[in-house]
Structure formats: structure tokens, C-alpha cells
Protein backbone atom coordinates (compact mmCIF):
# COMPACT_ATOMS: atom_id res chain seq x y z
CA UNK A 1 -4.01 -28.94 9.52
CA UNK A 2 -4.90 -25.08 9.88
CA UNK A 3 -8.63 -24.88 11.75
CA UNK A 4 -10.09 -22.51 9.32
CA UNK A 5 -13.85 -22.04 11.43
CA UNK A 6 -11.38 -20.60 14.43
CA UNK A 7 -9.11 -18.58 11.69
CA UNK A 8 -12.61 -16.98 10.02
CA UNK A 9 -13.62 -16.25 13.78
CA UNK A 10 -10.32 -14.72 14.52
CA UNK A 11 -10.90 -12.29 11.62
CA UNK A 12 -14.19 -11.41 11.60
CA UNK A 13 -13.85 -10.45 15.22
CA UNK A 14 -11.24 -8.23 13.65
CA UNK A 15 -12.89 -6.86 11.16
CA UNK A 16 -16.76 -6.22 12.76
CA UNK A 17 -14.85 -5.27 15.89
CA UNK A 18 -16.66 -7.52 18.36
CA UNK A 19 -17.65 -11.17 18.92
CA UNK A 20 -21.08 -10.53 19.11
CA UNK A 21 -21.46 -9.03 15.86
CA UNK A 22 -18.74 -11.48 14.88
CA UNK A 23 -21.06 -14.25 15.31
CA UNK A 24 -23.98 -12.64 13.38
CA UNK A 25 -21.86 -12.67 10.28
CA UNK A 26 -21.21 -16.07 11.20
CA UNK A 27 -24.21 -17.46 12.24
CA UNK A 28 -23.29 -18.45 15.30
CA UNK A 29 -23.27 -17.83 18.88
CA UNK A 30 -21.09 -15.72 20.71
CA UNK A 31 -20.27 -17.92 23.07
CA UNK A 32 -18.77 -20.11 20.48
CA UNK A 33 -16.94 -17.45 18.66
CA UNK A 34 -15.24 -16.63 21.71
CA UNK A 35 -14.14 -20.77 21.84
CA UNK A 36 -13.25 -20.72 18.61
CA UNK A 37 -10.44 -18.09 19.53
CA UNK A 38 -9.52 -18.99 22.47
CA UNK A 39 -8.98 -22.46 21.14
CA UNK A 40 -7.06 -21.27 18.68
CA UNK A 41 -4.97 -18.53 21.04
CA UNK A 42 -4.30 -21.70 23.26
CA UNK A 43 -3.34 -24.20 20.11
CA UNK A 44 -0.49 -21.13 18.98
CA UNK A 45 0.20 -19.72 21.82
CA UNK A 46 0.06 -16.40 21.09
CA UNK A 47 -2.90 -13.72 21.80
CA UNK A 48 -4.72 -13.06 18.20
CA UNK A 49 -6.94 -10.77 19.74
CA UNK A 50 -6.67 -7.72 22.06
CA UNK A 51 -10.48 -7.79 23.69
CA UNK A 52 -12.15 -4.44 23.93
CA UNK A 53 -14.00 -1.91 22.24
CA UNK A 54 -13.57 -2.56 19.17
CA UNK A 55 -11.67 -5.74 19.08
CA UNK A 56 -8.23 -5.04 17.48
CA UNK A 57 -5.56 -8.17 15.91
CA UNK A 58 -1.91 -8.50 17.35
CA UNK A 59 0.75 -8.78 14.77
CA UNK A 60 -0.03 -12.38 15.46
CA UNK A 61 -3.57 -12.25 14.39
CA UNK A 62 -3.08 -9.40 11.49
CA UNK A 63 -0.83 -12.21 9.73
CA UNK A 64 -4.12 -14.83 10.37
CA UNK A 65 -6.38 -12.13 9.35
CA UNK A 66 -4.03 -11.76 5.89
CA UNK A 67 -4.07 -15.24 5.32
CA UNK A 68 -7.96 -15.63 5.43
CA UNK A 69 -7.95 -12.79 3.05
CA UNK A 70 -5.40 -15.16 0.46
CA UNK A 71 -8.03 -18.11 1.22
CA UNK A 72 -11.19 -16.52 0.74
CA UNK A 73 -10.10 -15.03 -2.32
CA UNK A 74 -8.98 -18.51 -3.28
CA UNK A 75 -12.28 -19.82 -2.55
CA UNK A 76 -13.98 -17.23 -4.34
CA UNK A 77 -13.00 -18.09 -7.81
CA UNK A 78 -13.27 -21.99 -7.14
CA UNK A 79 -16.78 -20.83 -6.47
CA UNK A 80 -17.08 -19.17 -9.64
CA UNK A 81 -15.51 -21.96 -11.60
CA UNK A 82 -17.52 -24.90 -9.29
CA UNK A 83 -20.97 -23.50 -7.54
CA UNK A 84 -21.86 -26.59 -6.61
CA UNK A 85 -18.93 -26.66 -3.88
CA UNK A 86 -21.09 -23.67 -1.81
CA UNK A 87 -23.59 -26.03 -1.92
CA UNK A 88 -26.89 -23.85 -1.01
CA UNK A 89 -25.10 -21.46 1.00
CA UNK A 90 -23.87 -18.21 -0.18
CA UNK A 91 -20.15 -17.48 0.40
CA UNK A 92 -19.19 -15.35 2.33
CA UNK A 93 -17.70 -12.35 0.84
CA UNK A 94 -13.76 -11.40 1.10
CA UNK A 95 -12.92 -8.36 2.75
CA UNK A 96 -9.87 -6.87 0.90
CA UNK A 97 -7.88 -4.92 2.97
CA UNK A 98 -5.64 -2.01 1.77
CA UNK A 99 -3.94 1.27 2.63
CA UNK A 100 -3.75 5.11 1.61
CA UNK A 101 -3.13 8.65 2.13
CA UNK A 102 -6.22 11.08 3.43
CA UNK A 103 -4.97 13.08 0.51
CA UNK A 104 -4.90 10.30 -2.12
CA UNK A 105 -8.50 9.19 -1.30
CA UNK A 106 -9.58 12.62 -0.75
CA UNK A 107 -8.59 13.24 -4.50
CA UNK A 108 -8.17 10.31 -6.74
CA UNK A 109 -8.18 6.82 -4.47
CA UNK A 110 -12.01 6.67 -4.41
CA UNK A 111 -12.36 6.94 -8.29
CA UNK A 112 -10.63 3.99 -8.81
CA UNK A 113 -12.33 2.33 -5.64
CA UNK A 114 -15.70 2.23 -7.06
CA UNK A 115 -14.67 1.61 -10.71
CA UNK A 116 -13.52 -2.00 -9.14
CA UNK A 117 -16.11 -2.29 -7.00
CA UNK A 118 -18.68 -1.58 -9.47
CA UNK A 119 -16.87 -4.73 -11.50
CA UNK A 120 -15.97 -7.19 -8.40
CA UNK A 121 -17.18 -9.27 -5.96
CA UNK A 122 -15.17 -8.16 -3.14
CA UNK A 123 -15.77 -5.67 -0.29
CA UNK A 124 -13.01 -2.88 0.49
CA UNK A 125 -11.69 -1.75 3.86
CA UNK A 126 -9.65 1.17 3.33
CA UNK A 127 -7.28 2.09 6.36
CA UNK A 128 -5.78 5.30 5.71
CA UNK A 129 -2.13 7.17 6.95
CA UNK A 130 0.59 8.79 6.29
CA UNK A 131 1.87 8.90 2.90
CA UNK A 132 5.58 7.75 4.69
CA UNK A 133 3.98 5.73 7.13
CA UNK A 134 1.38 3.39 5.02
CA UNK A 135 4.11 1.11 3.62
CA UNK A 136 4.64 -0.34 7.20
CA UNK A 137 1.22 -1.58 7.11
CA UNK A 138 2.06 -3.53 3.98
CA UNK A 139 5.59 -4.57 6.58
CA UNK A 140 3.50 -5.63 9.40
CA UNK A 141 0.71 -7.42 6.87
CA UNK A 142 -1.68 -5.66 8.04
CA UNK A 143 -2.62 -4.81 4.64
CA UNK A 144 -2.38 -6.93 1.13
CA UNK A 145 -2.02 -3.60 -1.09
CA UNK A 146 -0.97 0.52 -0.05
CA UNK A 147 -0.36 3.82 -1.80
CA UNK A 148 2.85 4.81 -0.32
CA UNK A 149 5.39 7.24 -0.96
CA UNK A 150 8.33 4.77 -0.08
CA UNK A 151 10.27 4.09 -3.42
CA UNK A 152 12.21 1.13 -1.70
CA UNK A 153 10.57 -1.90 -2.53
CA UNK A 154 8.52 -3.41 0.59
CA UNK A 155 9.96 -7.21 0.51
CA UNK A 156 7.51 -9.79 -0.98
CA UNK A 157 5.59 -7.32 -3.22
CA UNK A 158 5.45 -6.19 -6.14
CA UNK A 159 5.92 -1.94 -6.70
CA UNK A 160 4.30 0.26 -9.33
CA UNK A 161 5.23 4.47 -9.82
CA UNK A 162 1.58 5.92 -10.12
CA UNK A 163 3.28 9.44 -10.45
CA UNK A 164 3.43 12.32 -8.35
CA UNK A 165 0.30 14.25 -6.24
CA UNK A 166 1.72 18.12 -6.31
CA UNK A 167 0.55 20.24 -3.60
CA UNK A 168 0.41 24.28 -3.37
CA UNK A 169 0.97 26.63 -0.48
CA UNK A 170 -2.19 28.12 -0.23
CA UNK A 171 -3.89 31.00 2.02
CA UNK A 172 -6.54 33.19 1.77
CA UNK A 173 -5.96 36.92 0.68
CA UNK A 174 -6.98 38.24 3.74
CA UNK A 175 -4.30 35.90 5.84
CA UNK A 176 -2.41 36.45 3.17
CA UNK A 177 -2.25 40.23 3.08
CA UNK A 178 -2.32 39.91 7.44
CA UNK A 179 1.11 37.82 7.49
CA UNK A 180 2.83 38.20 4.03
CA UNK A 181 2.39 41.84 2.98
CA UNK A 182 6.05 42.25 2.90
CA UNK A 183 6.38 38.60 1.28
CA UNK A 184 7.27 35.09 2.31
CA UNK A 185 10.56 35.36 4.42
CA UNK A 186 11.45 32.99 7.19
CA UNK A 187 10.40 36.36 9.49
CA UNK A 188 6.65 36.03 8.46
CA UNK A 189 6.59 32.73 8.19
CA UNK A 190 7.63 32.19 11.98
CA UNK A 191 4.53 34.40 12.65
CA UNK A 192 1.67 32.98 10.51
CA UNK A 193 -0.01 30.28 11.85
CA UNK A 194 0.28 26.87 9.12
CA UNK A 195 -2.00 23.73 9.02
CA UNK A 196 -0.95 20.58 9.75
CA UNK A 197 -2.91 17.41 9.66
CA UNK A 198 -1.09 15.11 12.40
CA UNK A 199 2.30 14.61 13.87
CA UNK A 200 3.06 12.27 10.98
CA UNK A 201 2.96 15.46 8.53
CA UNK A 202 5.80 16.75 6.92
CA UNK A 203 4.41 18.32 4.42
CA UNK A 204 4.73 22.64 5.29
CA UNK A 205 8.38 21.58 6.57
CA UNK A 206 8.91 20.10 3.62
CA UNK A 207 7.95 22.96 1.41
CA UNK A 208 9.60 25.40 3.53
CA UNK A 209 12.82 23.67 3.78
CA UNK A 210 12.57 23.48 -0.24
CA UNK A 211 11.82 26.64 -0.50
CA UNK A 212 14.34 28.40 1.99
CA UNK A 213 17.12 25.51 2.24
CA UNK A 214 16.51 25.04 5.98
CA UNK A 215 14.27 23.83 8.75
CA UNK A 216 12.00 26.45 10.37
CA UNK A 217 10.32 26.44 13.60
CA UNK A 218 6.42 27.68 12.85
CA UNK A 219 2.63 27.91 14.83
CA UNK A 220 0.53 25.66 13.70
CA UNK A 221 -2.88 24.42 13.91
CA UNK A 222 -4.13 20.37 14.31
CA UNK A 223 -6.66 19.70 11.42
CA UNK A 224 -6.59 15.61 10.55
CA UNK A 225 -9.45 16.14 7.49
CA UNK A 226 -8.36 16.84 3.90
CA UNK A 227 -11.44 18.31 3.18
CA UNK A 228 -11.19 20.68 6.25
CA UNK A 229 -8.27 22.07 5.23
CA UNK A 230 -8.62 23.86 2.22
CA UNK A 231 -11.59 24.95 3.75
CA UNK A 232 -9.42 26.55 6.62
CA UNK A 233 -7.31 28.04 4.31
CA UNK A 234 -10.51 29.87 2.56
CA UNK A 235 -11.62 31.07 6.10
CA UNK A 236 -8.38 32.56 6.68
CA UNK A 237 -7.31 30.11 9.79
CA UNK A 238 -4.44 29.49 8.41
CA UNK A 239 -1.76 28.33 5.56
CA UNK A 240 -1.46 25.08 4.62
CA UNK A 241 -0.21 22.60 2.22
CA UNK A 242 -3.02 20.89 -0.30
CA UNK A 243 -3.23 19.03 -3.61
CA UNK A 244 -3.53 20.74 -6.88
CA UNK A 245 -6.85 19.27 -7.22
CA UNK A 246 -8.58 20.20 -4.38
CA UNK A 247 -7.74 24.43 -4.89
CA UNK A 248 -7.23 24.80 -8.50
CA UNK A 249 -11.02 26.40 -8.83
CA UNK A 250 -9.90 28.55 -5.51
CA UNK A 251 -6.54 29.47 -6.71
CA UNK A 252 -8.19 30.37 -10.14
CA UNK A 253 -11.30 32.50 -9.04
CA UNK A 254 -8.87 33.90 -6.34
CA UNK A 255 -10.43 32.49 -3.17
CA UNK A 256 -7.09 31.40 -2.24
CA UNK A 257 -3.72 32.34 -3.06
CA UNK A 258 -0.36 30.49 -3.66
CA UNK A 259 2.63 31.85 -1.06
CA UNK A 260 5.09 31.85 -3.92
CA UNK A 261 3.58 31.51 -7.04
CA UNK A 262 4.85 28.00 -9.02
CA UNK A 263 6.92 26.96 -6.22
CA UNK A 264 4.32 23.57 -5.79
CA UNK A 265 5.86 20.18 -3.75
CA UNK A 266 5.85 17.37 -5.75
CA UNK A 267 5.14 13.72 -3.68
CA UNK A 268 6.11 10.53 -5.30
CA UNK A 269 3.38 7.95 -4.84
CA UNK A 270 3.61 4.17 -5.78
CA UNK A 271 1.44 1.06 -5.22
CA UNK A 272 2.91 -1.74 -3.75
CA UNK A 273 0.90 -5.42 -3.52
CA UNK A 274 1.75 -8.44 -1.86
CA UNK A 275 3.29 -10.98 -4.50
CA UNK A 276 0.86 -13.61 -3.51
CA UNK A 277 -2.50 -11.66 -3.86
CA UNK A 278 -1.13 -9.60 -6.77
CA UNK A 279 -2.72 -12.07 -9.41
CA UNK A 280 -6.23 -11.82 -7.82
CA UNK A 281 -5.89 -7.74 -7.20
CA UNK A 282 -5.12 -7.27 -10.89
CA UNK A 283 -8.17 -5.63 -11.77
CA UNK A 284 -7.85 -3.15 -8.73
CA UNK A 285 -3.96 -2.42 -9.75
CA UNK A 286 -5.78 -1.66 -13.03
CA UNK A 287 -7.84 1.18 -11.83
CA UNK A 288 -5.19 2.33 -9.34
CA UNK A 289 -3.01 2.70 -11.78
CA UNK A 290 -5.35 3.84 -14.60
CA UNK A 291 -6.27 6.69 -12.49
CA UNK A 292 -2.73 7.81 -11.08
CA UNK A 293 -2.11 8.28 -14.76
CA UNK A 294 -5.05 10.49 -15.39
CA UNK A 295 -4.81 12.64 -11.99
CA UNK A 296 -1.38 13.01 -10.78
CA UNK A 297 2.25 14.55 -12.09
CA UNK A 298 3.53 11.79 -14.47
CA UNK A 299 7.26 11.96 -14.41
CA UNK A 300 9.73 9.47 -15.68
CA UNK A 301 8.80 6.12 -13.73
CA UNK A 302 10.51 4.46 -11.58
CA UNK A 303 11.11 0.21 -12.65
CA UNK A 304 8.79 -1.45 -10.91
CA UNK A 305 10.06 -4.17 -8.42
């Protein structure tokens, strides 16, 4: 029999961070938090819980911390359906936890956030990475539900194509006119500084290697803020790679320019869900993928899995 007080310690220490503010949520004292997980640490053992500042999960206590998330949800409707079970308490609410792009939730990702949260009972936690990289978070359940650009079906959930979010090369005249006068070649483009957000992006190699067939070594400057970056591009810092919606009012009232005019990269994005929570995440699929439709590059999609 699974000790659910010590499993809803071992993720609210998670989520809040600490075991103090752990056992506010759970009116209770730290003291007996900190039992409750050790108890449970010793029962398994394994360590659920790397102590510090903030508390972080092992891969151990991320697949605790999912399976609280599948209970609590469970316990939620039951609720709904039989109040008299809570008895005079109120339940605690669930904590869904999911994954994204900066770009994605910079752009459309919010939208559909607050449509469901406007309609449900449950509270979001929205990690965010790497297009390429957020699937693994749905691989190491660390999350129940991600916008990923992996098109290979993440085993034990279920994929939809939401469609593609197209980005432009973008600079400001003035860089542009400094760097490019002659035009784009891989000579000026080993000069001009670029943008790029972390190590994890791809994106300006990506476009140039679409654009000139090849790999090219280039400056660049660290910027890890969507927002930030089209606004470096307007101040002339630099070039940089950002989504259609974000510089369309720029690239129109010719605050910004494109380095070679229609040549846009094209990202595939889909949502993947775990099978077992995809019944009880329908209505945020819904907006996710109600959304996608409206604000990215529909192309032919892909079946889902």
C-alpha cells in the first residue's frame, strides 16, 4: 500500500521548493514533512529529494511527483461527482505540470493557457526549453504534457501536429546596412554579430545552413529572453532568428528588416500527452490545439500517434 501523506510531501517539497513552505501548504510542521520523506526515501531506497535551495526531485521522485499529479486529478473529479468524500476540507488543488518553448509561450502557448484556466480547476506550472530538448522532459516524466518539435512519438503518449511556428531573419537597417551592404554572403555573415538564446539553439545555424547548404562558423551574442530579442534586433545589437508574430508590425513599418526577403524557417511543433492523463487534459489539448491552428503555419499533418 503506497503512503500517499509521504508521496504529497515528497511533491510539494518539489513543487514550493522547500519543506518549510512545504508544510504550510500542508498544514503541517516541518519537522514532520521532513519524516514524511525521509520515511519514505528509507522505505524505497532511493533519494526523492536533492535538499537545497530550492528543493529539486531525482528521476526517482519526478516519477512520484507524476504519479500524485494522476491521483490528484483522480481525486478531483470524485470530488466533483461525491463532495461529501472532502468532508469539510477543501481539496487541495492539482498542480499540472507541462512543457514548452520560450518562443511558443512567448507567442501563442499563453493564449491557450488562460482559455483553460479560465474554465478549470487546476493550477499550471509551465517549465520551458528547447523546442528539441522539451520532449525529454515528457521521457524522464518530469512532465505529463510538452510542445516539442520531435515528430517521433515519445512512448506512452499520445502525439498531435499543431503546425509549424515560422521564424524570419531579422536586423535592423542600420546593422543591416553596417554588415550586409554588399548582401548576405557567408563573407558578411562571418562578420555580423547573430543572437542566440542558449547553447541549446539551433536556430541561425539552421537558417544559414538552409540558406547556403553548409555550416558556418559566426559571432554571436547570449540573449535567453524571447522578448529581448527582437528588441536587440531593433537596437541594432545584432541579427537574429524570431517568429513571424513577434516582427510582422517591425518588418512592415520597416523597423526591422528580413536578411533575404521570403527565405523564413519553418519549425514543426506537436503536442505530445501522457496516455494516462490524456482523458483528464482533454480540455487543455483543446485549446492547445485550437490555437496552433489559428497562429502557426498549418501544413499537411502528421497522423497522430
Amino acid at each position: 500500500m503506497l503512503d500517499y501523506p509521504a508521496l504529497r510531501a515528497v511533491a510539494t517539497v518539489v513543487q514550493t521548493g522547500s519543506f518549510e513552505k512545504a508544510a504550510r501548504v500542508l498544514n503541517v510542521t516541518p519537522s514532520a514533512v521532513s519524516q514524511r520523506v525521509k520515511q519514505l526515501e528509507e522505505r524505497l531506497g532511493v533519494v526523492l529529494v536533492v535538499r537545497g535551495n530550492p528543493c529539486t526531485a531525482t528521476a526517482k521522485g519526478e516519477l512520484l511527483c507524476r504519479h500524485v499529479e494522476h491521483v490528484g486529478m483522480l481525486e478531483s473529479e470524485l470530488y466533483q461527482s461525491l463532495p461529501a468524500l472532502a468532508g469539510r476540507e477543501t481539496p487541495q488543488k492539482v498542480t499540472i505540470h507541462v512543457a514548452t518553448n520560450a518562443d511558443s509561450l512567448g507567442t501563442w502557448f499563453l493564449k491557450a493557457a488562460a482559455r483553460f484556466s479560465r474554465q478549470s480547476a487546476y493550477l499550471l506550472n509551465i517549465a520551458v526549453d528547447d523546442q528539441d530538448h522539451t520532449a525529454e522532459w515528457l521521457q524522464r516524466g518530469r512532465v505529463l504534457a510538452a510542445v516539442t518539435s520531435l515528430d517521433r512519438l515519445v512512448a506512452g503518449c499520445r502525439r498531435i501536429f499543431l503546425g509549424a511556428l515560422r521564424y524570419h531573419a531579422t536586423a535592423s537597417p542600420d546593422f543591416f546596412a553596417q554588415y550586409f551592404a554588399e548582401g548576405v554572403s557567408k563573407q558578411s555573415l562571418a562578420r555580423a554579430p547573430a543572437l542566440t538564446f542558449n547553447q541549446k539553439d539551433r536556430l541561425q545555424a539552421q537558417w544559414i545552413a538552409q540558406a547556403f547548404r553548409e555550416e558556418l562558423s559566426h559571432p554571436t551574442h547570449w540573449l535567453p529572453s524571447t522578448q529581448a530579442f527582437v528588441e536587440a534586433c531593433r537596437t541594432g545589437m545584432g541579427w537574429g532568428l524570431n517568429p513571424r508574430e513577434l516582427v510582422k508590425n517591425d518588418l512592415e513599418s520597416g523597423r526591422l528588416v528580413e536578411l533575404i526577403p521570403g527565405l523564413g524557417l519553418d519549425v514543426p511543433l506537436y503536442w505530445q500527452v501522457n496516455r494516462l492523463a490524456a482523458d483528464r487534459l482533454e480540455g487543455l489539448t483543446k485549446e492547445i490545439v485550437a490555437t496552433a491552428r489559428r497562429d502557426l503555419v498549418q501544413r499537411t499533418p502528421q497522423a497522430d500517434g
